[in-house]
Protein backbone atom coordinates (compact mmCIF):
# COMPACT_ATOMS: atom_id res chain seq x y z
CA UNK A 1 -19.69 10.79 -12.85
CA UNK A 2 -17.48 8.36 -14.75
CA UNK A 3 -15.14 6.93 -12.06
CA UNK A 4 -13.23 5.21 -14.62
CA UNK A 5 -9.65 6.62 -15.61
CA UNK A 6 -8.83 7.74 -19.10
CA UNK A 7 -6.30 5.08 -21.08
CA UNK A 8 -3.69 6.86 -23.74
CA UNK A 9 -4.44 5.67 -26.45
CA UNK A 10 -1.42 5.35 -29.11
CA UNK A 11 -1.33 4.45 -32.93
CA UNK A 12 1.48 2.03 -34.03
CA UNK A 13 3.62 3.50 -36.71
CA UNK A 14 3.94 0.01 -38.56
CA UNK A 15 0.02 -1.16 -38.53
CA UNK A 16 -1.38 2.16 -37.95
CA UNK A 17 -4.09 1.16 -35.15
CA UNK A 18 -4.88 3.00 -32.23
CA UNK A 19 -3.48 0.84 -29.10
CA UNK A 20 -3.35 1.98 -25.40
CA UNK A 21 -0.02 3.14 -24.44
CA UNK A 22 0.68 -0.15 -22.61
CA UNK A 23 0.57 -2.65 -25.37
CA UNK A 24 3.43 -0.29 -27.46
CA UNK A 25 6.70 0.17 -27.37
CA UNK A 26 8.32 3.54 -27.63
CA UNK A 27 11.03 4.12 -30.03
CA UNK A 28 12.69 7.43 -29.30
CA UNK A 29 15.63 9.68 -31.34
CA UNK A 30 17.35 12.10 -29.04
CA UNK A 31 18.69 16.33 -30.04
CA UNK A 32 21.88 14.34 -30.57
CA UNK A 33 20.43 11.95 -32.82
CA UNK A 34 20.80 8.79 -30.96
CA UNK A 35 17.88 6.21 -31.03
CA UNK A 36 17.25 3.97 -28.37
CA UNK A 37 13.93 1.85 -27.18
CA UNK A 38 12.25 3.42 -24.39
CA UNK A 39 10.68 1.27 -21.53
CA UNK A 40 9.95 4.20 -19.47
CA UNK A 41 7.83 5.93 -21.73
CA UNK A 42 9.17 9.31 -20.37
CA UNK A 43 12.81 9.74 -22.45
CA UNK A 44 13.02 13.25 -24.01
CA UNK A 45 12.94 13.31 -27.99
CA UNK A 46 11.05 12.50 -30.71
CA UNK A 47 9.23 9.32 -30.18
CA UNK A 48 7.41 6.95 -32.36
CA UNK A 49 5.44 3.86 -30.88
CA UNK A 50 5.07 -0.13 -32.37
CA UNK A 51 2.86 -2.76 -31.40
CA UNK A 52 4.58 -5.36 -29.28
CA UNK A 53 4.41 -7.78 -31.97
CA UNK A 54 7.12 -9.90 -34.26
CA UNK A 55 5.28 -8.44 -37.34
CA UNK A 56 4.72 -5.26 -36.69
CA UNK A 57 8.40 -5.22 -35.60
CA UNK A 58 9.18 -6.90 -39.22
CA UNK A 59 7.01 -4.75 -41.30
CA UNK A 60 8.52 -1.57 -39.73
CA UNK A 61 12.02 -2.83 -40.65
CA UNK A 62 10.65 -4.09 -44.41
CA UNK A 63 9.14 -0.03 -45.04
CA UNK A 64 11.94 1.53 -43.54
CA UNK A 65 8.47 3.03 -41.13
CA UNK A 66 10.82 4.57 -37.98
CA UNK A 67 13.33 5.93 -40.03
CA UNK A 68 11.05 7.81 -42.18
CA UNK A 69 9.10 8.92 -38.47
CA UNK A 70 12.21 9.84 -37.04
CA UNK A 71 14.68 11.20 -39.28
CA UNK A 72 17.13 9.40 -38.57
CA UNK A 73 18.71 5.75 -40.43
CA UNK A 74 17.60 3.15 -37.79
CA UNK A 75 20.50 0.44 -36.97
CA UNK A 76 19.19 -3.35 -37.00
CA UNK A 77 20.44 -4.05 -33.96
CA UNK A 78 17.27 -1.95 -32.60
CA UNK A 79 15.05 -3.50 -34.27
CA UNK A 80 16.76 -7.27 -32.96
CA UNK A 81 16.42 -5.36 -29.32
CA UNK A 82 12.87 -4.88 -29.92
CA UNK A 83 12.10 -8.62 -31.49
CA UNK A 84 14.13 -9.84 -27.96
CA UNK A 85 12.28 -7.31 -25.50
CA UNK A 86 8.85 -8.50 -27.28
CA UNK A 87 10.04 -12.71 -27.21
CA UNK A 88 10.91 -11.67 -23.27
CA UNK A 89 7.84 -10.19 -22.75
CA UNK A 90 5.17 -13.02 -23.97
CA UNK A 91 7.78 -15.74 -22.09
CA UNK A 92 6.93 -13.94 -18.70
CA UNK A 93 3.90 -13.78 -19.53
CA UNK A 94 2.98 -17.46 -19.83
């Protein structure tokens, strides 16, 4: 038997890999067609996922990529949330 546990696997919206779920952010739009970056993972709505990375951060802001996924016009200051949650991130991890 494989003792090993299954990882989710996710695919970035900006690069289009396949990640597991733990090296993504998820970018959710809620019925009332708020957007907001989910850290939980578990927010209900439509959700889209981006590699925690500056560039795939930057590309998905260049092709307009998460307001074409989620219907919705994305305001920058989510996309300077995620460039600050990603910065965070790789300074605690040092």
């Amino acid at each position: 038997m494989n003792n090993r546990k299954k990882v989710p696997m996710r695919k970035c919206v900006a690069t289009g890999e396949m990640r597991p779920k733990k090296e993504l952010v998820r970018i959710v739009r809620s019925k009332e067609g708020e957007v907001s970056v989910d850290l939980t993972g578990k927010k209900s709505g439509r959700g889209a996922y981006l590699s925690k990375e500056k560039e795939a951060v930057v590309l998905a802001k260049k092709k307009n990529v998460l307001a074409n996924h989620l219907d919705v016009s994305i305001d920058d200051s989510i996309y300077e949330e995620l460039i600050e949650l990603i910065e965070k991130e790789k300074r605690q991890s040092k």
